[in-house]
Protein backbone atom coordinates (compact mmCIF):
# COMPACT_ATOMS: atom_id res chain seq x y z
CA UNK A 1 148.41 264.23 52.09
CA UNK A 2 150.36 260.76 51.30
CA UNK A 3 149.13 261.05 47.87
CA UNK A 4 150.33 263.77 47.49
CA UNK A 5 154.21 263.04 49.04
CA UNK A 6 154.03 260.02 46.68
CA UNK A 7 153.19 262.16 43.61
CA UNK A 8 155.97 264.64 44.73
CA UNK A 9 158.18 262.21 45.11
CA UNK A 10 157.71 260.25 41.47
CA UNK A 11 157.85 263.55 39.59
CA UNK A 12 161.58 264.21 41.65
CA UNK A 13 162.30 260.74 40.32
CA UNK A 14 162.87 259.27 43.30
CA UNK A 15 162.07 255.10 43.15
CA UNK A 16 163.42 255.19 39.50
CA UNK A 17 166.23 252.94 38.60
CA UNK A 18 169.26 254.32 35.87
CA UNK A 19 169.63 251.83 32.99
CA UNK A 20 171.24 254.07 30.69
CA UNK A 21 172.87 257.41 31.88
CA UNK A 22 172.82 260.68 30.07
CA UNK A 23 176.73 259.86 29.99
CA UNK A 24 176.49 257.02 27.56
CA UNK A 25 178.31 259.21 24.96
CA UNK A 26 180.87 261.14 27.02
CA UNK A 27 183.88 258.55 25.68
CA UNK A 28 183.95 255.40 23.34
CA UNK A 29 184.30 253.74 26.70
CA UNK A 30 181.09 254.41 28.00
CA UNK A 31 179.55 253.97 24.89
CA UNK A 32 180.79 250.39 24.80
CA UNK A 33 179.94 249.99 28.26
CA UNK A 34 176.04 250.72 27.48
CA UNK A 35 176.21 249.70 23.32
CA UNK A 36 176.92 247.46 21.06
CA UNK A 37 177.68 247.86 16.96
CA UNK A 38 175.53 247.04 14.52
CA UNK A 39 172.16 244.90 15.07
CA UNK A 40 171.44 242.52 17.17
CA UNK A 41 171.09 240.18 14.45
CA UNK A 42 174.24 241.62 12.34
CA UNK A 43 174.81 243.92 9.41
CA UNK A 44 171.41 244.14 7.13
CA UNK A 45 168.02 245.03 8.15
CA UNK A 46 165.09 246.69 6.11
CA UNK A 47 166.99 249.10 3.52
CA UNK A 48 170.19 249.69 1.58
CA UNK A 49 172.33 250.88 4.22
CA UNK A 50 174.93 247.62 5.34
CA UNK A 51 176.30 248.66 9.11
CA UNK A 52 179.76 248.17 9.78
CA UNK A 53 182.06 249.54 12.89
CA UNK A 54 183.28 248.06 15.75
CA UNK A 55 185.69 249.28 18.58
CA UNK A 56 188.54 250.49 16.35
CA UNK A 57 186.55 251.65 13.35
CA UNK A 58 184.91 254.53 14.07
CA UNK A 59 184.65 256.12 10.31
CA UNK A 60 180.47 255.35 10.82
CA UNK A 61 180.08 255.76 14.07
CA UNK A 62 181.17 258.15 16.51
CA UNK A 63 181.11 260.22 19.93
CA UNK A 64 182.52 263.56 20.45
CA UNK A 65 181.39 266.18 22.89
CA UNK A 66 179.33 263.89 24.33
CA UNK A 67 177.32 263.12 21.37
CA UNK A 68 176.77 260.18 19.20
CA UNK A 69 177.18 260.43 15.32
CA UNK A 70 176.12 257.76 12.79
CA UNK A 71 177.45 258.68 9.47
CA UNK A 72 175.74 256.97 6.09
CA UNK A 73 177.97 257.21 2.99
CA UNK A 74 177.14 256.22 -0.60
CA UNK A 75 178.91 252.98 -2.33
CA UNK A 76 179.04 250.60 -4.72
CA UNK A 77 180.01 247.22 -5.29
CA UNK A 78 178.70 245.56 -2.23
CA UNK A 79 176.59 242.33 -2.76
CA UNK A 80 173.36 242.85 -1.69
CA UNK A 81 171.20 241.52 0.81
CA UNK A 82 170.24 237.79 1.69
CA UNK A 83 166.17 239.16 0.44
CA UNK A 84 167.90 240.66 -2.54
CA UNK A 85 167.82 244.74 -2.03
CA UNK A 86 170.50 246.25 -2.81
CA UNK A 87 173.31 247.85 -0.59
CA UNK A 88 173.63 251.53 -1.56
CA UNK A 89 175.25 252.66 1.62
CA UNK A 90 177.58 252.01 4.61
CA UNK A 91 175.84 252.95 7.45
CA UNK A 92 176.38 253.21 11.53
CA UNK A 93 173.52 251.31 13.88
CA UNK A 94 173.67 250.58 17.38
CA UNK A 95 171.64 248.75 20.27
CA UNK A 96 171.87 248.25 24.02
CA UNK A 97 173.94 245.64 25.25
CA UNK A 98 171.45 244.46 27.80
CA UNK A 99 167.57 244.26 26.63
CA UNK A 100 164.49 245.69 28.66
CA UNK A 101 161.21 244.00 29.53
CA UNK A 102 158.23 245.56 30.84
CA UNK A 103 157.16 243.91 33.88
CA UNK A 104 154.05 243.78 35.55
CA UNK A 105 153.20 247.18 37.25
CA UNK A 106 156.35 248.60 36.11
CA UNK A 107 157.45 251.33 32.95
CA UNK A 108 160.48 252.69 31.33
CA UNK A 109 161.40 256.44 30.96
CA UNK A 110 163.53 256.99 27.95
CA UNK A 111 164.66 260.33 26.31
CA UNK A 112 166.97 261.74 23.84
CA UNK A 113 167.96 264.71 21.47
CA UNK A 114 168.31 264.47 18.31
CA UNK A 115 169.67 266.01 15.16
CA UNK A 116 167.97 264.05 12.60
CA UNK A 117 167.26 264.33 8.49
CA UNK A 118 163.88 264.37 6.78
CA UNK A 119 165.06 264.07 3.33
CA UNK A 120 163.87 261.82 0.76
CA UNK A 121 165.73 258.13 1.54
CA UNK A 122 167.38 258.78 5.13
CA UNK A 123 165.64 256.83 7.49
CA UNK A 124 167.15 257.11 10.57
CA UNK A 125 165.36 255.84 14.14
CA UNK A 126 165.19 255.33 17.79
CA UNK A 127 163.13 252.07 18.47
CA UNK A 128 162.34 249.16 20.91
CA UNK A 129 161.68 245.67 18.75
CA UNK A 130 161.00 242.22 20.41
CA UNK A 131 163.87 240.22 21.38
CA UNK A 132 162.10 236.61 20.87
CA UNK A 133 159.11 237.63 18.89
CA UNK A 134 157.75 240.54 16.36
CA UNK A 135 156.00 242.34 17.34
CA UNK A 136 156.48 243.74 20.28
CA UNK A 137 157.51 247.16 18.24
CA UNK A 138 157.81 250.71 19.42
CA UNK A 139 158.71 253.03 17.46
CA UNK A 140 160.05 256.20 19.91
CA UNK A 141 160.99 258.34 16.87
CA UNK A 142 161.10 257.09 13.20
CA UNK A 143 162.05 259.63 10.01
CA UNK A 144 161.29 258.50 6.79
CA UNK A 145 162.10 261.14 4.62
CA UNK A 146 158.89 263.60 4.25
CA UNK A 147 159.25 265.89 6.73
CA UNK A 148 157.91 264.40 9.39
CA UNK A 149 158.56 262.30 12.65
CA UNK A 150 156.73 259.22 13.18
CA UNK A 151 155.54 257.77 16.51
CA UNK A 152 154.71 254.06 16.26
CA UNK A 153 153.23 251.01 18.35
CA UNK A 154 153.20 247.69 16.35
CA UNK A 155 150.11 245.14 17.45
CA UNK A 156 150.73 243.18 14.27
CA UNK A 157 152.44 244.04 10.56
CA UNK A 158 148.87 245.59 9.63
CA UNK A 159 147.52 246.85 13.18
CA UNK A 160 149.78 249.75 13.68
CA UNK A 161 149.09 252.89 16.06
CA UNK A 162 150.51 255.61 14.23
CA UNK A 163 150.78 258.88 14.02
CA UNK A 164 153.03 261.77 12.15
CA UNK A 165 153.69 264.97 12.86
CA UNK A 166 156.01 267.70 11.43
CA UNK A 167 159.62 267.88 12.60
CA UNK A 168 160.48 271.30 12.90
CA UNK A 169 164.02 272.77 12.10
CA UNK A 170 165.71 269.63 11.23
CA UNK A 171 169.62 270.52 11.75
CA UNK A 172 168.58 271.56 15.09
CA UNK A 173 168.41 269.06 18.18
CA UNK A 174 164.78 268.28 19.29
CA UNK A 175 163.82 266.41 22.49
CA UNK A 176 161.88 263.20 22.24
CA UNK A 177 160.78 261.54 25.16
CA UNK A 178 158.65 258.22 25.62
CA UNK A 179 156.70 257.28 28.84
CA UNK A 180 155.95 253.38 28.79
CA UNK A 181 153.28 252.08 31.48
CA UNK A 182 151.86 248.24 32.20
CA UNK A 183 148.11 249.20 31.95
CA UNK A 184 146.56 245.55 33.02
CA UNK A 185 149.25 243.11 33.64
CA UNK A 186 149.47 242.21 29.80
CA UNK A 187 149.16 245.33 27.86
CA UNK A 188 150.86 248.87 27.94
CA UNK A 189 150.27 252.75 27.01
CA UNK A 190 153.16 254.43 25.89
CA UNK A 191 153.39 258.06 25.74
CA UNK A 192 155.00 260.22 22.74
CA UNK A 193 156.79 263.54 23.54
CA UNK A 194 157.92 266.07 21.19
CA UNK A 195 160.38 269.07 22.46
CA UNK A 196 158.14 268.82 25.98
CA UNK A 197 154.65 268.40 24.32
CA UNK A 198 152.56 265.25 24.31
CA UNK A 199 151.99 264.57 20.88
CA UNK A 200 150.04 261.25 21.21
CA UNK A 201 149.52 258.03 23.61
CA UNK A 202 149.49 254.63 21.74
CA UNK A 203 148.51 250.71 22.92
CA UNK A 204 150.50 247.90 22.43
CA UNK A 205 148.59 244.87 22.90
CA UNK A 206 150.08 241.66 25.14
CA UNK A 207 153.74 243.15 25.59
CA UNK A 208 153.94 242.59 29.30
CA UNK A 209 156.77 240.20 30.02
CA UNK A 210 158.17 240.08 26.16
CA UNK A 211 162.19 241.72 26.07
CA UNK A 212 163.00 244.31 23.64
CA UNK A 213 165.95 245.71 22.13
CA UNK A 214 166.81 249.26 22.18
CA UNK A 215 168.31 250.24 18.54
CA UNK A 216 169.76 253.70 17.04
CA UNK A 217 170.06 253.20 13.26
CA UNK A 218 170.58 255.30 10.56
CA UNK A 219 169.30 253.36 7.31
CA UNK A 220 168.73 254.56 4.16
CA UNK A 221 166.18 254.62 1.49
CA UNK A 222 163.44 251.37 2.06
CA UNK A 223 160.43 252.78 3.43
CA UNK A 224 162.02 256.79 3.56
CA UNK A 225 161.94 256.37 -1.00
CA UNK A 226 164.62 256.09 -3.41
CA UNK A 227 166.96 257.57 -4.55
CA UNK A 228 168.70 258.35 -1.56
CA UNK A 229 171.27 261.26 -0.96
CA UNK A 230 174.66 261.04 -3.09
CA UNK A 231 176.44 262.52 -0.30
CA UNK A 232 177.03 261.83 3.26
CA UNK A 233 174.20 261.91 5.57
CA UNK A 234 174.61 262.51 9.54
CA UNK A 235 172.38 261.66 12.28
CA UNK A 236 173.23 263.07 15.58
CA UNK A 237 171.99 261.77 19.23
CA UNK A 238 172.74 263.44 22.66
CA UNK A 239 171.16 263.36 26.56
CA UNK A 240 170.10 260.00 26.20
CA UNK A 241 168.48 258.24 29.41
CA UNK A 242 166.51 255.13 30.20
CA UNK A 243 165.04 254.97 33.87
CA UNK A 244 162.86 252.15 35.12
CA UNK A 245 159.98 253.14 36.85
């Protein structure tokens, strides 16, 4: 019988703990309250989209109707890289202005919809990526231009759990939802949902205690192929929430 009230009462969410509410789009207010532009480490990352906006510029990124929009647009002339790719895009990113670590018989709840494109060099995604180290990575939901989405747990740059699955009806919103879980006091499952189905449970090896960063992005070509659209591409996020179990 107590099993059971304590099973009733986790699945009414009771004991959970709101880090991000599903009204972290509703104005530019509240999404500066939970967000922050670009990365956490500034402009460039792992493609040819360069992220710009900030708290007046909102020609990359937006919210309207409750819903976030990151905007990629083709260019020219930028300089590229400090690796040396070059910049073929301006592009919209943000992350979570505080950062989340799994503690020790603890877990995270976090869910979104998304409009997202599939086509050959977009490579938008929703991810969780070491503050201090790399890895910890976890992909929630990665698009690299085939068709599919991707759902990703980094152990190191070659030991990857990963699995892809066709993404259905791209211009429409689709629910992704990921369930993380210490399993031992150093190591963690993390569930993959897709529109309400499980789609797969991945490991991630000795993440217990290590921060992460929360990032939207919306980068271009890299690992989604070249070349990349010659008009604007649109990435569209709603309903997000992060609980702590």
């Amino acid at each position: 019988m107590h099993l059971l009230t304590v099973l009733s009462l986790a699945q009414l969410g009771l004991g959970t703990t709101t880090l991000i509410p599903t009204t972290c789009f509703d104005s530019y207010a509240s999404l500066e309250k939970y967000f922050d532009y670009l990365y956490p480490w500034g402009s460039d990352h792992n493609g040819a989209a360069r992220m710009v906006g900030n708290s007046t510029d909102h020609e990359y990124i937006s919210v309207n109707s409750s819903t976030l929009t990151l905007v990629a647009k083709p260019v020219t002339g930028q300089p590229p890289t400090s690796s040396g790719v070059a910049i073929n895009y301006l592009s919209g990113t943000v992350y979570a202005a505080q950062t989340f670590t799994v503690e020790a018989g603890s877990g995270f709840d976090i869910q979104a919809e998304f409009q997202a494109p599939t086509e050959k060099g977009t490579w938008p995604a929703f991810w969780l990526t070491g503050v201090d180290s790399w890895p910890p990575e976890i992909d929630l939901a990665e698009w690299k231009g085939t068709g599919d989405i991707s759902f990703n747990t980094f152990n190191t740059s070659s030991e990857v759990e990963a699995v892809n699955v066709d993404y259905p009806s791209p211009d429409e919103f689709h629910t992704v939802r990921g369930e993380i879980r210490d399993e031992d006091g150093s190591n963690i499952s993390v569930k993959f949902y897709l529109d309400g189905e499980l789609v797969t449970t991945e490991y991630g090896e000795d993440y217990i205690g290590k921060p992460l960063y929360l990032i939207i992005d919306l980068q271009m070509e890299g690992s989604s192929g070249s070349p990349g659209p010659t008009t604007d591409t649109y990435y569209l996020i709603r309903n997000l929430s992060f609980e702590q179990i």
